[in-house]
PDB file of N, CA and C in Angstrom:
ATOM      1  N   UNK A   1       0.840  -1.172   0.000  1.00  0.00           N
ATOM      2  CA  UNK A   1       0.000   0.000   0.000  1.00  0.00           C
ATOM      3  C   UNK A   1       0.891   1.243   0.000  1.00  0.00           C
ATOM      4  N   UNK A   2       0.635   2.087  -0.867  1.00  0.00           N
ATOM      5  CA  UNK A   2       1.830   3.219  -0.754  1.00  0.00           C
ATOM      6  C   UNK A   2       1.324   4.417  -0.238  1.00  0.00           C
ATOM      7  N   UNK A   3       2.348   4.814   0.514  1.00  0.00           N
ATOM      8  CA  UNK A   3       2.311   5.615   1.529  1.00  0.00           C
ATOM      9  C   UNK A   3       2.012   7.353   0.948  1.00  0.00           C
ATOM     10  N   UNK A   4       0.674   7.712   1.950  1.00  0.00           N
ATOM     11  CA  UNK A   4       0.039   9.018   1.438  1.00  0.00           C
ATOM     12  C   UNK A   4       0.705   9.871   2.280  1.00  0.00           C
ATOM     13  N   UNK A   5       1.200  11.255   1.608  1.00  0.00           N
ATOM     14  CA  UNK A   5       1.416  12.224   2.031  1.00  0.00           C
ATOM     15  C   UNK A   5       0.430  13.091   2.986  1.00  0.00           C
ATOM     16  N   UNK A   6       1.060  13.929   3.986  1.00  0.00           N
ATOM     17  CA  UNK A   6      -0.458  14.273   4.590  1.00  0.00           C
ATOM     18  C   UNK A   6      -1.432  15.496   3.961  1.00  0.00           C
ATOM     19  N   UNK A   7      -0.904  16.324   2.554  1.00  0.00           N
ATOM     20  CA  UNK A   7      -1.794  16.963   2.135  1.00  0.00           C
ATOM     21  C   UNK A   7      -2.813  15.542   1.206  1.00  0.00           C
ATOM     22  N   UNK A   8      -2.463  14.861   0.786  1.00  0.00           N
ATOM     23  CA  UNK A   8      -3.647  13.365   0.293  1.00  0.00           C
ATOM     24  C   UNK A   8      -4.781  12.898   1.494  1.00  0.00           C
ATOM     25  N   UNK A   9      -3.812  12.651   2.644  1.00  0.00           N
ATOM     26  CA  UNK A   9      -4.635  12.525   3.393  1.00  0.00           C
ATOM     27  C   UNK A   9      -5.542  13.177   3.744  1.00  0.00           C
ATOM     28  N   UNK A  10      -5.510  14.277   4.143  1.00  0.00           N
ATOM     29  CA  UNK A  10      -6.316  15.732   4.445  1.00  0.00           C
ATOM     30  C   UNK A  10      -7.198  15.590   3.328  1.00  0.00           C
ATOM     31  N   UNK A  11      -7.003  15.660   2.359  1.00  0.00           N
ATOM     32  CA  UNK A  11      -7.640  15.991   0.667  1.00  0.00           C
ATOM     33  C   UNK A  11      -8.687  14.976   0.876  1.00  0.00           C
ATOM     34  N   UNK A  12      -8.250  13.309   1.172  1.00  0.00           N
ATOM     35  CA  UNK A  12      -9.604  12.145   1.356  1.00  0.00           C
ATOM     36  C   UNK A  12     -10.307  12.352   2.441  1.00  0.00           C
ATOM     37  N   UNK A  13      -9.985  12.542   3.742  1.00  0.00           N
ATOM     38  CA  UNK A  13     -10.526  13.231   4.715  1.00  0.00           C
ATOM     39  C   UNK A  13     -11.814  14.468   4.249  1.00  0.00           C
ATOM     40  N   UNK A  14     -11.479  15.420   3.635  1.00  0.00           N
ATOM     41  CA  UNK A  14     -11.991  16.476   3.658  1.00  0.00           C
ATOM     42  C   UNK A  14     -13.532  16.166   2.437  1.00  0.00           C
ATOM     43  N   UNK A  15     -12.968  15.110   1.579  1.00  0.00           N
ATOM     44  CA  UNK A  15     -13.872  14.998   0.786  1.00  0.00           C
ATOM     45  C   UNK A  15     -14.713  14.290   1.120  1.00  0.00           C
ATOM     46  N   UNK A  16     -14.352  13.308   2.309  1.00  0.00           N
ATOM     47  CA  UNK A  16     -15.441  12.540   2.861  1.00  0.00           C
ATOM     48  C   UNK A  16     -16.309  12.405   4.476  1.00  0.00           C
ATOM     49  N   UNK A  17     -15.612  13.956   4.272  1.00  0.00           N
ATOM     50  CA  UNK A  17     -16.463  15.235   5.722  1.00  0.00           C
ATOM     51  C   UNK A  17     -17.584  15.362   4.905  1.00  0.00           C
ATOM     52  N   UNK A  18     -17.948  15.895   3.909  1.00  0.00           N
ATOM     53  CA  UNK A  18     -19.523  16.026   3.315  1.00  0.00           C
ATOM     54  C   UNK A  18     -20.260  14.339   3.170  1.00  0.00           C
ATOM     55  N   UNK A  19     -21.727  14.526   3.555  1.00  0.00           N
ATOM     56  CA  UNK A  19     -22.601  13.186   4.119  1.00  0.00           C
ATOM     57  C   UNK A  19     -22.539  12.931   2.311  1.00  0.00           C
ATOM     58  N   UNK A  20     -22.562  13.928   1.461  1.00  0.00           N
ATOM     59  CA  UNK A  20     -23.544  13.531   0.343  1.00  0.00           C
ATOM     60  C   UNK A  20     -22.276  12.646  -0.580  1.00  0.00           C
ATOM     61  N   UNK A  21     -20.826  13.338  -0.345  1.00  0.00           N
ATOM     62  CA  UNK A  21     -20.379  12.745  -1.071  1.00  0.00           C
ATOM     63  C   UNK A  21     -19.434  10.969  -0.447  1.00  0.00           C
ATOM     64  N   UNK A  22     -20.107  10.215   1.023  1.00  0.00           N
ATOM     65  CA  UNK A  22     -19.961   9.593   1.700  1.00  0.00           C
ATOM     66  C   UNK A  22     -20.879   8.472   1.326  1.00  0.00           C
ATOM     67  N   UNK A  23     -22.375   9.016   0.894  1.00  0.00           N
ATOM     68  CA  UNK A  23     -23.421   8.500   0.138  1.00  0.00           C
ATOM     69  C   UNK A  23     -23.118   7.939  -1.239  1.00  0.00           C
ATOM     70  N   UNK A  24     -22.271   8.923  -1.701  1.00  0.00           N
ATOM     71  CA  UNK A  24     -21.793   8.323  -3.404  1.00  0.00           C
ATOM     72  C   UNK A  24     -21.139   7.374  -3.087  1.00  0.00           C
ATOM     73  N   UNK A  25     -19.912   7.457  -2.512  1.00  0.00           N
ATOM     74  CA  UNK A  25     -19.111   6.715  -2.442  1.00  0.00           C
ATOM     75  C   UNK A  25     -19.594   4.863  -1.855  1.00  0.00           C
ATOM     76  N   UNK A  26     -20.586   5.223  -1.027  1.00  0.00           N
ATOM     77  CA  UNK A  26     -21.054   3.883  -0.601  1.00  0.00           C
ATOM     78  C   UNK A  26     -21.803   3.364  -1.785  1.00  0.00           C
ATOM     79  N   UNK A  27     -22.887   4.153  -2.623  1.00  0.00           N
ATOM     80  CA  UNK A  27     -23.574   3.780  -3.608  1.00  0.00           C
ATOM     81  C   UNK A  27     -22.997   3.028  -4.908  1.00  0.00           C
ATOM     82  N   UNK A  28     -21.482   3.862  -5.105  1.00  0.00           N
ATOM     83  CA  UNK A  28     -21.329   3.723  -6.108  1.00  0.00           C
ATOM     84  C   UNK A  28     -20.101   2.697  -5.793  1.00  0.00           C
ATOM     85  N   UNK A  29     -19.621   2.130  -4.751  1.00  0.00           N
ATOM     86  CA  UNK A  29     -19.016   0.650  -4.318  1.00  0.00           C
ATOM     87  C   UNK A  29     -19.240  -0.653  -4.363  1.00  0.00           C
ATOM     88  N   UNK A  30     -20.602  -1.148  -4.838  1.00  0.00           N
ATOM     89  CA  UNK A  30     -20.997  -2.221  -5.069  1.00  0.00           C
ATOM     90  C   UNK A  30     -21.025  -2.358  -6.518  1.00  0.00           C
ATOM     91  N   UNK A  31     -22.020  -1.321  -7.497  1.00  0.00           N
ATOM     92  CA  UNK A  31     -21.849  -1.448  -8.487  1.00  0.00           C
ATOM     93  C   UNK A  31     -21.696   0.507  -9.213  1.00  0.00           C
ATOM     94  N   UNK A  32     -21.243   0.043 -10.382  1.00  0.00           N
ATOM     95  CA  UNK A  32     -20.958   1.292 -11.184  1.00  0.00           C
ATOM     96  C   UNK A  32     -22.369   2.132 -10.922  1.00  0.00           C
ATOM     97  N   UNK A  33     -22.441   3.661 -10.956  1.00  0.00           N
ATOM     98  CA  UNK A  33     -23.925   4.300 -11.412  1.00  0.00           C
ATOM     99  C   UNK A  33     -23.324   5.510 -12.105  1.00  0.00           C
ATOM    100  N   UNK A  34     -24.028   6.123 -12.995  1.00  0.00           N
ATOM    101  CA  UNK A  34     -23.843   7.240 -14.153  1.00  0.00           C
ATOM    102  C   UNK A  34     -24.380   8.171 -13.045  1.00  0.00           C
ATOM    103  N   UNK A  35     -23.685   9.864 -13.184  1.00  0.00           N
ATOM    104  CA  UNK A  35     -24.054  10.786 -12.888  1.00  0.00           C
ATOM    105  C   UNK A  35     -25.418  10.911 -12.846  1.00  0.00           C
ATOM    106  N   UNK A  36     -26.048  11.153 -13.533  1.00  0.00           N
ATOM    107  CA  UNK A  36     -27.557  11.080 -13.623  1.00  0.00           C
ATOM    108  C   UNK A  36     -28.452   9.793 -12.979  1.00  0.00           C
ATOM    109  N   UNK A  37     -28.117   8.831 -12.251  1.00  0.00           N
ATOM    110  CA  UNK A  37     -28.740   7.958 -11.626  1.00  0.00           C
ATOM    111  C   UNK A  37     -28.148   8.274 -10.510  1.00  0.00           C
ATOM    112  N   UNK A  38     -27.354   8.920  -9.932  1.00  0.00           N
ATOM    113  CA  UNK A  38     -26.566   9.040  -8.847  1.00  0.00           C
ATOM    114  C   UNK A  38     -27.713  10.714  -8.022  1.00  0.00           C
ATOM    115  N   UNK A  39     -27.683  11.345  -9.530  1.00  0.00           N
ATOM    116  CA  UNK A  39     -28.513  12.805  -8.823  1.00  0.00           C
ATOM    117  C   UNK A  39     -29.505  12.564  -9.075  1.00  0.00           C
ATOM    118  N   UNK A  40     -30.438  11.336  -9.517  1.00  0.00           N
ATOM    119  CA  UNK A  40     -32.210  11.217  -9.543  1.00  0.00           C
ATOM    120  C   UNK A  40     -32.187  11.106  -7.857  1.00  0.00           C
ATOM    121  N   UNK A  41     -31.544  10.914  -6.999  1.00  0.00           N
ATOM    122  CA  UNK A  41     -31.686  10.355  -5.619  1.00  0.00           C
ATOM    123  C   UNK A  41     -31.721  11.196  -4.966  1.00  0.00           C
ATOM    124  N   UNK A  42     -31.128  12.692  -5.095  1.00  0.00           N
ATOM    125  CA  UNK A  42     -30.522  14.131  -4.327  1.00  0.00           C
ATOM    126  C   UNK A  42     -31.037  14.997  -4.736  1.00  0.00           C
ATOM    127  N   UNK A  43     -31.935  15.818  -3.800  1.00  0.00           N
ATOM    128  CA  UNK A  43     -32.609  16.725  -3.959  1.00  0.00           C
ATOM    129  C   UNK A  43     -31.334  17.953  -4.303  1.00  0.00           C
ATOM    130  N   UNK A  44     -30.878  17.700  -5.085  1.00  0.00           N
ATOM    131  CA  UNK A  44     -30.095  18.840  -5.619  1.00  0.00           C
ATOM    132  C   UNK A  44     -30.007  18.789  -7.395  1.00  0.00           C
ATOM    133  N   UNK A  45     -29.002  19.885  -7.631  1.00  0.00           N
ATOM    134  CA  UNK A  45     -28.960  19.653  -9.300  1.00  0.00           C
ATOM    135  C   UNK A  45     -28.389  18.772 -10.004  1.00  0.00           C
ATOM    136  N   UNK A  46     -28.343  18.516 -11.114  1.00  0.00           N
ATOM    137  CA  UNK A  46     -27.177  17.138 -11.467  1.00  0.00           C
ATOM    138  C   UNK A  46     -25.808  18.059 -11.871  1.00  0.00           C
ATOM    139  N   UNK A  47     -25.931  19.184 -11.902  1.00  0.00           N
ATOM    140  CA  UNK A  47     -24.500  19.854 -11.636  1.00  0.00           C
ATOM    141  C   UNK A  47     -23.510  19.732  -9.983  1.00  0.00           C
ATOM    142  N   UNK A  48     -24.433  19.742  -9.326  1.00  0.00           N
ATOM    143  CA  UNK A  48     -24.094  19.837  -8.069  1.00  0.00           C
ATOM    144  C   UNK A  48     -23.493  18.408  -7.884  1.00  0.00           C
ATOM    145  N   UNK A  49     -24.330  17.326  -7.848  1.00  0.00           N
ATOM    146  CA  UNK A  49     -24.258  16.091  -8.238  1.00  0.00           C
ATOM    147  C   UNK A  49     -22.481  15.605  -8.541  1.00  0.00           C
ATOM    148  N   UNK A  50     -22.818  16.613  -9.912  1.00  0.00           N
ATOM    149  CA  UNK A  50     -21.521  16.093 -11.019  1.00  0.00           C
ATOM    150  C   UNK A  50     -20.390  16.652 -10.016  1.00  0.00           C
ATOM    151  N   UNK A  51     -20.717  18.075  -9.735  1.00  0.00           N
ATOM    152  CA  UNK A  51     -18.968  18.353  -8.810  1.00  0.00           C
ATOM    153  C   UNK A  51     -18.882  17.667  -7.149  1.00  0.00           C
ATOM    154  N   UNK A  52     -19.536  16.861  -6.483  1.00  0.00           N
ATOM    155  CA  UNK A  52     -19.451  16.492  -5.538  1.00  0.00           C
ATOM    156  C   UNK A  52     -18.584  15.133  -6.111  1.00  0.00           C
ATOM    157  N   UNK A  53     -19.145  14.571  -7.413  1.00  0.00           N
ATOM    158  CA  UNK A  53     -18.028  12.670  -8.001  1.00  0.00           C
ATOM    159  C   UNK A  53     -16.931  13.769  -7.980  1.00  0.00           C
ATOM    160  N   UNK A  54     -16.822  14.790  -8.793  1.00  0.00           N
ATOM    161  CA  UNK A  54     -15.269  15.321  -8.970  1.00  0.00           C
ATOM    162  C   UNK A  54     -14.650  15.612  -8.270  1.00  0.00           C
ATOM    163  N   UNK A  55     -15.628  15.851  -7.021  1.00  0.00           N
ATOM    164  CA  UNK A  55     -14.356  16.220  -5.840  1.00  0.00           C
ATOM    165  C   UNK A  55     -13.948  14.674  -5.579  1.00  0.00           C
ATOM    166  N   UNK A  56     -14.608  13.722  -4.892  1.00  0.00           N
ATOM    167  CA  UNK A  56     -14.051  12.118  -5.282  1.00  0.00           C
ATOM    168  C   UNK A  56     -13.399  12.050  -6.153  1.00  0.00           C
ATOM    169  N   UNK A  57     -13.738  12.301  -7.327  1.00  0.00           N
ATOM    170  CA  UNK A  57     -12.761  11.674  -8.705  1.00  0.00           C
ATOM    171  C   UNK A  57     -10.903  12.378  -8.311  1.00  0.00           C
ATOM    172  N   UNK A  58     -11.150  13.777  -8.137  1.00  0.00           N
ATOM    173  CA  UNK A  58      -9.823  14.416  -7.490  1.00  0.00           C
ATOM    174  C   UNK A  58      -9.016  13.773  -6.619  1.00  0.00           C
ATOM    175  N   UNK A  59      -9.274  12.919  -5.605  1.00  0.00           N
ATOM    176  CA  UNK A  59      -8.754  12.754  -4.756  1.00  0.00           C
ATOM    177  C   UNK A  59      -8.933  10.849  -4.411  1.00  0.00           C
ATOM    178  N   UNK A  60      -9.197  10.999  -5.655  1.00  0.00           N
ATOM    179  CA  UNK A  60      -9.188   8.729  -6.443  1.00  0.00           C
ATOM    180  C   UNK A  60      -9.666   8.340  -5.260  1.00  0.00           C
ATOM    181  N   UNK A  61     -10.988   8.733  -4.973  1.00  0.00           N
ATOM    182  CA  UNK A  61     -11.829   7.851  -3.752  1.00  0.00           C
ATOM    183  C   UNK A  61     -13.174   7.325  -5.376  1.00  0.00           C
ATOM    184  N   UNK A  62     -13.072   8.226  -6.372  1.00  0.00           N
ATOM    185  CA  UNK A  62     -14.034   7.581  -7.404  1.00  0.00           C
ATOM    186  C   UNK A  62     -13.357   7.823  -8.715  1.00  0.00           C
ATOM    187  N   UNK A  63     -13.788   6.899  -9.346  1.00  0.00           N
ATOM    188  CA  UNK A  63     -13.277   7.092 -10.875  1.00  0.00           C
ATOM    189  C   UNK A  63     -13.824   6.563 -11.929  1.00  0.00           C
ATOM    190  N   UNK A  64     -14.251   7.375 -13.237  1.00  0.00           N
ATOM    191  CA  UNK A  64     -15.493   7.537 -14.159  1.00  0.00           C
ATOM    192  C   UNK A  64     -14.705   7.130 -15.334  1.00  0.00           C
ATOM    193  N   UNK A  65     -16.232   6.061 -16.119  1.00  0.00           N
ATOM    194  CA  UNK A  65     -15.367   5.823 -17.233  1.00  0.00           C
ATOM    195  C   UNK A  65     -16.554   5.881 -18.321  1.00  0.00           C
ATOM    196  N   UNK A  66     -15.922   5.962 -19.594  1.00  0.00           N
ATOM    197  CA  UNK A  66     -17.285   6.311 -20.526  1.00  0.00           C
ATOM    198  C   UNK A  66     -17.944   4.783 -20.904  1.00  0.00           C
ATOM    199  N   UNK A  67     -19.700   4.822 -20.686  1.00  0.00           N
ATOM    200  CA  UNK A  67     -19.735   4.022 -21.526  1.00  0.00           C
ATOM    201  C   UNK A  67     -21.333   3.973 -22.774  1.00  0.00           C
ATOM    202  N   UNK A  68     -20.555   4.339 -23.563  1.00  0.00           N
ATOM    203  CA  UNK A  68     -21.656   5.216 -24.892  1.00  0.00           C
ATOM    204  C   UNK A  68     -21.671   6.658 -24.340  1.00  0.00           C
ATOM    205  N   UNK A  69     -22.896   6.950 -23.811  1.00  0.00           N
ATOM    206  CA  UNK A  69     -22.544   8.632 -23.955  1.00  0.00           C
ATOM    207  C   UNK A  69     -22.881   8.622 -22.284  1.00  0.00           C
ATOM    208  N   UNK A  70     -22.875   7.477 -21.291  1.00  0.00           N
ATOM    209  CA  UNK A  70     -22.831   7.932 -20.312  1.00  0.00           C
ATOM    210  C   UNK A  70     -21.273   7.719 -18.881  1.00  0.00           C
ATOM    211  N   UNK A  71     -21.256   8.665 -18.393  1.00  0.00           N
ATOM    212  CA  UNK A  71     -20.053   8.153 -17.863  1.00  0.00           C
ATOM    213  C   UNK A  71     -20.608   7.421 -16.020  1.00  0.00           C
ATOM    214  N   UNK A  72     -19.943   6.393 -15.970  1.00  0.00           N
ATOM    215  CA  UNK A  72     -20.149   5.592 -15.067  1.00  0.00           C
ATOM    216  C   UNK A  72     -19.037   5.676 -14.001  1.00  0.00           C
ATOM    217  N   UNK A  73     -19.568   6.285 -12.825  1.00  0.00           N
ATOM    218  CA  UNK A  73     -18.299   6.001 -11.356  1.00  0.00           C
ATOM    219  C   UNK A  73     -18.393   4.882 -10.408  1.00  0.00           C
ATOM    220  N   UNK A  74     -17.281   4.643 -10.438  1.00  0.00           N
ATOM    221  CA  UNK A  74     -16.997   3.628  -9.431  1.00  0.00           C
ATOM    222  C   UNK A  74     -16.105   3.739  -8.174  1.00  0.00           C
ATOM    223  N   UNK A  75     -16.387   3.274  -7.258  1.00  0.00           N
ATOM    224  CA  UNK A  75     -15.406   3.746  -6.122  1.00  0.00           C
ATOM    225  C   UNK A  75     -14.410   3.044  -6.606  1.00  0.00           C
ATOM    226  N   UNK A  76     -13.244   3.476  -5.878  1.00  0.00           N
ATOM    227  CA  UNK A  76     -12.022   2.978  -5.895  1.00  0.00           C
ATOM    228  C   UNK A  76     -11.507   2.227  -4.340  1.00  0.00           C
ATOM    229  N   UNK A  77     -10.911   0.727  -4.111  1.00  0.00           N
ATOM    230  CA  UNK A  77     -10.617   0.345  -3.079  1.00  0.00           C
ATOM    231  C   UNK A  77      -9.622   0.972  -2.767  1.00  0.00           C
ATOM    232  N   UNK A  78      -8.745   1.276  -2.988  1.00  0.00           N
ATOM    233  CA  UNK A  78      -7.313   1.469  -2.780  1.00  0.00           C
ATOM    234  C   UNK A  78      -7.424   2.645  -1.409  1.00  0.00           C
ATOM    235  N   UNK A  79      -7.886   3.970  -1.589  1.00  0.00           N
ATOM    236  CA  UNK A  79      -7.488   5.367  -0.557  1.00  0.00           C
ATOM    237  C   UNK A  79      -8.543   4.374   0.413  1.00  0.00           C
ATOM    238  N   UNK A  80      -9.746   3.983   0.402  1.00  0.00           N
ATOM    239  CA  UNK A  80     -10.548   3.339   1.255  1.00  0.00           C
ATOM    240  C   UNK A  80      -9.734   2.420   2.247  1.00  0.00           C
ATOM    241  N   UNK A  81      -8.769   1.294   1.291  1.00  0.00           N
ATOM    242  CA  UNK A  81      -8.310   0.592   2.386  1.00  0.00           C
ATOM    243  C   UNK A  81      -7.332   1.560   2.973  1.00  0.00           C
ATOM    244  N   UNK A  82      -6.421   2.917   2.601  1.00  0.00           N
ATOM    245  CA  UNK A  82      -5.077   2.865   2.811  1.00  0.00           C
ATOM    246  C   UNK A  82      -6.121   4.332   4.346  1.00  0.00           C
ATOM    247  N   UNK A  83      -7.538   4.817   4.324  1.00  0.00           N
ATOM    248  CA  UNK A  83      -7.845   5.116   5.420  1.00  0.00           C
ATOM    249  C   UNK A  83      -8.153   4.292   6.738  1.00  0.00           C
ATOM    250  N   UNK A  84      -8.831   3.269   6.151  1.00  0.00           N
ATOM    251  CA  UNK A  84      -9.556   1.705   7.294  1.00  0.00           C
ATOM    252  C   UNK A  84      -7.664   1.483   7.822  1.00  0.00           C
ATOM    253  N   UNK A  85      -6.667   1.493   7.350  1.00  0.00           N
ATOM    254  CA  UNK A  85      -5.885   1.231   7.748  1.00  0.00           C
ATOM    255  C   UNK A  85      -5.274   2.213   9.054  1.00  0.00           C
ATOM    256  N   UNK A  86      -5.352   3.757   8.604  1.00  0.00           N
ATOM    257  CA  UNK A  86      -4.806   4.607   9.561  1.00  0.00           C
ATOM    258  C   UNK A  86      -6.174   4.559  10.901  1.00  0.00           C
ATOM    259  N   UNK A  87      -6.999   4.473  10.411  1.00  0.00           N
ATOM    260  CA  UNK A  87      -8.137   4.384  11.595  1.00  0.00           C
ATOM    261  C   UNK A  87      -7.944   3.096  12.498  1.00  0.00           C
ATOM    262  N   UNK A  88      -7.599   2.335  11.669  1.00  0.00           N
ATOM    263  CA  UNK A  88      -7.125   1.158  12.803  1.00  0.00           C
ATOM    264  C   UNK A  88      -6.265   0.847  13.363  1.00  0.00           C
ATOM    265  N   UNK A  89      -4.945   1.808  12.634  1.00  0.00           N
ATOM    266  CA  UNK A  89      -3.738   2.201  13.334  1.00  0.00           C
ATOM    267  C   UNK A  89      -4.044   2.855  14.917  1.00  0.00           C
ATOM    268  N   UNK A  90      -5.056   3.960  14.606  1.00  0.00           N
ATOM    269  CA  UNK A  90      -5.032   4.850  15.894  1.00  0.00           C
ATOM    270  C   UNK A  90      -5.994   4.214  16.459  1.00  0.00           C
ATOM    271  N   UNK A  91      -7.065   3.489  16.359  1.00  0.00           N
ATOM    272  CA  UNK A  91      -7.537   2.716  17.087  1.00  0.00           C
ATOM    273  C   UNK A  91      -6.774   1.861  18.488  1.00  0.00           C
ATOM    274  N   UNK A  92      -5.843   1.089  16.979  1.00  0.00           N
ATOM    275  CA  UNK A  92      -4.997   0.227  18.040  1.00  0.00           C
ATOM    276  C   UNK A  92      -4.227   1.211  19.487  1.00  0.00           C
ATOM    277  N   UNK A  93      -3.459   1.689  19.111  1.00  0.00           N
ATOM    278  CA  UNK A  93      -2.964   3.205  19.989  1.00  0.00           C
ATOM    279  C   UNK A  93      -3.630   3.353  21.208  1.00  0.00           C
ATOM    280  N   UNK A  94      -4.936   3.913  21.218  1.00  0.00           N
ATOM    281  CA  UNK A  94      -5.381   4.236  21.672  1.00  0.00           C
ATOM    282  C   UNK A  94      -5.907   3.255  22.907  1.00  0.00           C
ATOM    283  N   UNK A  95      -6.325   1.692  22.058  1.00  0.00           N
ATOM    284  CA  UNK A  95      -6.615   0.405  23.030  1.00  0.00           C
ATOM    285  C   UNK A  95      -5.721   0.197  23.887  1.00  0.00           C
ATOM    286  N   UNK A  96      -4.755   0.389  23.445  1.00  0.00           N
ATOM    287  CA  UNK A  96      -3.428   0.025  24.126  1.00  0.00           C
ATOM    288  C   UNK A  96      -3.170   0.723  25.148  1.00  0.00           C
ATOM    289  N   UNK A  97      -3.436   2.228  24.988  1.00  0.00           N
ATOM    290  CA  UNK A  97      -3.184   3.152  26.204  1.00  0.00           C
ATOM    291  C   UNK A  97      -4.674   3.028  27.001  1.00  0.00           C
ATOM    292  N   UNK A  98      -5.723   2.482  26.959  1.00  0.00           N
ATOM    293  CA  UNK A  98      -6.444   2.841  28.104  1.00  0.00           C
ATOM    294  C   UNK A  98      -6.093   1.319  28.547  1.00  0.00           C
ATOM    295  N   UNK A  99      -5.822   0.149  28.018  1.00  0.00           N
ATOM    296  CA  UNK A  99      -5.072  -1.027  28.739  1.00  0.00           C
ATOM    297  C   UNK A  99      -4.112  -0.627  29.895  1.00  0.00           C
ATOM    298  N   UNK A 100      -3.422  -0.066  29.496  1.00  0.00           N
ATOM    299  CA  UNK A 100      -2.290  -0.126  29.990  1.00  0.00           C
ATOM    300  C   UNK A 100      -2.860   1.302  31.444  1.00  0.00           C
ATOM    301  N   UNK A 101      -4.065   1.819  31.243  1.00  0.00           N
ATOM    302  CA  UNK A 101      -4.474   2.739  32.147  1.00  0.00           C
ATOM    303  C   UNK A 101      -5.413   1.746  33.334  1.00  0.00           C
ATOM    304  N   UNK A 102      -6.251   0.603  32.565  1.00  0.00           N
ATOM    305  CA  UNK A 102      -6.782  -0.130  33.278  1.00  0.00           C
ATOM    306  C   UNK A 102      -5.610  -0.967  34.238  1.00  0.00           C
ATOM    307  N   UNK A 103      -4.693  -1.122  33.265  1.00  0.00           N
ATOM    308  CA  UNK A 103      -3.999  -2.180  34.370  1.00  0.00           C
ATOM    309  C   UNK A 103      -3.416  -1.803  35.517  1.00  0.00           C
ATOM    310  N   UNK A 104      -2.898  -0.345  35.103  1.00  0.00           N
ATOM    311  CA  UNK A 104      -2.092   0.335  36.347  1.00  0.00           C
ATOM    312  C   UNK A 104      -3.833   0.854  37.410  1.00  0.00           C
ATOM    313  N   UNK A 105      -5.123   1.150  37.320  1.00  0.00           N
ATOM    314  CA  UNK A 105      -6.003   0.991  37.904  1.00  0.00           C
ATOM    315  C   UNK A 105      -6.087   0.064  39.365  1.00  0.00           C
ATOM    316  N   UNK A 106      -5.913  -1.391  38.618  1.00  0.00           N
ATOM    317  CA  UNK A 106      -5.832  -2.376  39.262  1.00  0.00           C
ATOM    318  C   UNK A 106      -4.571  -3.438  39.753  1.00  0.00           C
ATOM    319  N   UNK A 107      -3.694  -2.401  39.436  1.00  0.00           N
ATOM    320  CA  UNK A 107      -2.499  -2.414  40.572  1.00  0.00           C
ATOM    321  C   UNK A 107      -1.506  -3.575  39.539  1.00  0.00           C
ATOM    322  N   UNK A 108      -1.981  -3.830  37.971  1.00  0.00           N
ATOM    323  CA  UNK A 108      -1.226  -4.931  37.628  1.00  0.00           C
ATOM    324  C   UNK A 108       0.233  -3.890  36.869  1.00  0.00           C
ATOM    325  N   UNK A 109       0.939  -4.574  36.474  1.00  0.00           N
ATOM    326  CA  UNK A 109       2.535  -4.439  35.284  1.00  0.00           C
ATOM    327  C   UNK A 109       0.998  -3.881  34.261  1.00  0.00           C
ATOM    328  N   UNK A 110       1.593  -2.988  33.647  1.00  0.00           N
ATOM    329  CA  UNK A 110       1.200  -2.802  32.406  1.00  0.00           C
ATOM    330  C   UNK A 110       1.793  -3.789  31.096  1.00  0.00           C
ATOM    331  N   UNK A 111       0.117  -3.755  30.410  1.00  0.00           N
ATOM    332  CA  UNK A 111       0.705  -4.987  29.483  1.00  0.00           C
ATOM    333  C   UNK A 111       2.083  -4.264  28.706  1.00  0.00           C
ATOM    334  N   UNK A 112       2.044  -5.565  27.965  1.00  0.00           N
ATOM    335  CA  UNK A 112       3.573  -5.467  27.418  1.00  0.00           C
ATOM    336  C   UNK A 112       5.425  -5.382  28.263  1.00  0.00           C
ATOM    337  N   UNK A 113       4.905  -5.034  29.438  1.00  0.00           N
ATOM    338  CA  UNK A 113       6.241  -4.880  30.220  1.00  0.00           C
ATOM    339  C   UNK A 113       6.699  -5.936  31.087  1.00  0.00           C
ATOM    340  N   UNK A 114       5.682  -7.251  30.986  1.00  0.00           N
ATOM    341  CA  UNK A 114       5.713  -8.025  31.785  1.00  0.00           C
ATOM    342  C   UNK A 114       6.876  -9.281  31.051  1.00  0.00           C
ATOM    343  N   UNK A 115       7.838  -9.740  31.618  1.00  0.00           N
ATOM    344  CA  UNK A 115       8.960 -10.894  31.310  1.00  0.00           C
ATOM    345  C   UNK A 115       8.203 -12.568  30.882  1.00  0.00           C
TER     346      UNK A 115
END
């Protein structure tokens, strides 16, 4: 998995702070959908629509391909797994330090320090 810089990171982050374009991205992960089947669903315009995939498409959380005269997005696995990864990075982190808060609680070695 190759390693994202933190303006990438920020950039997938930021694009998937908005609900609507969190919605595409789940929608359009199972199977392909064309712009226009994507904004029959959103009470908004299909312009609006179109620049919410592009902010995805920008930042390869989606990516559109022609087919006849309509273009079809698809999520992309790749930034998906390489976030599930940092979230479970700091997850882990974090387990670890209230462990190690429980144990000193109850008077034990904190894990990991024990022989």
């Amino acid at each position: 998995m190759k390693a994202l810089l933190d303006d990438e990171v920020d950039a997938l982050f930021q694009a998937l702070a908005d609900r609507t374009r969190r919605d595409i991205v789940r929608r359009v992960a199972g199977e392909g959908l064309s712009v226009s089947d994507l904004a029959a669903d959103y009470d908004m315009s299909f312009a609006a629509v179109q620049k919410h995939v592009a902010v995805l498409e920008r930042v390869g959380l989606v990516t559109k391909r022609r087919v006849g005269r309509r273009q079809i997005a698809h999520a992309e696995v790749g930034p998906l797994r390489t976030i599930t990864s940092m979230l479970t990075e700091l997850e882990d982190h974090w387990v670890e330090r209230v462990q190690r808060i429980d144990d000193l609680l109850a008077g034990d070695e904190p894990a990991g320090s024990r022989d």
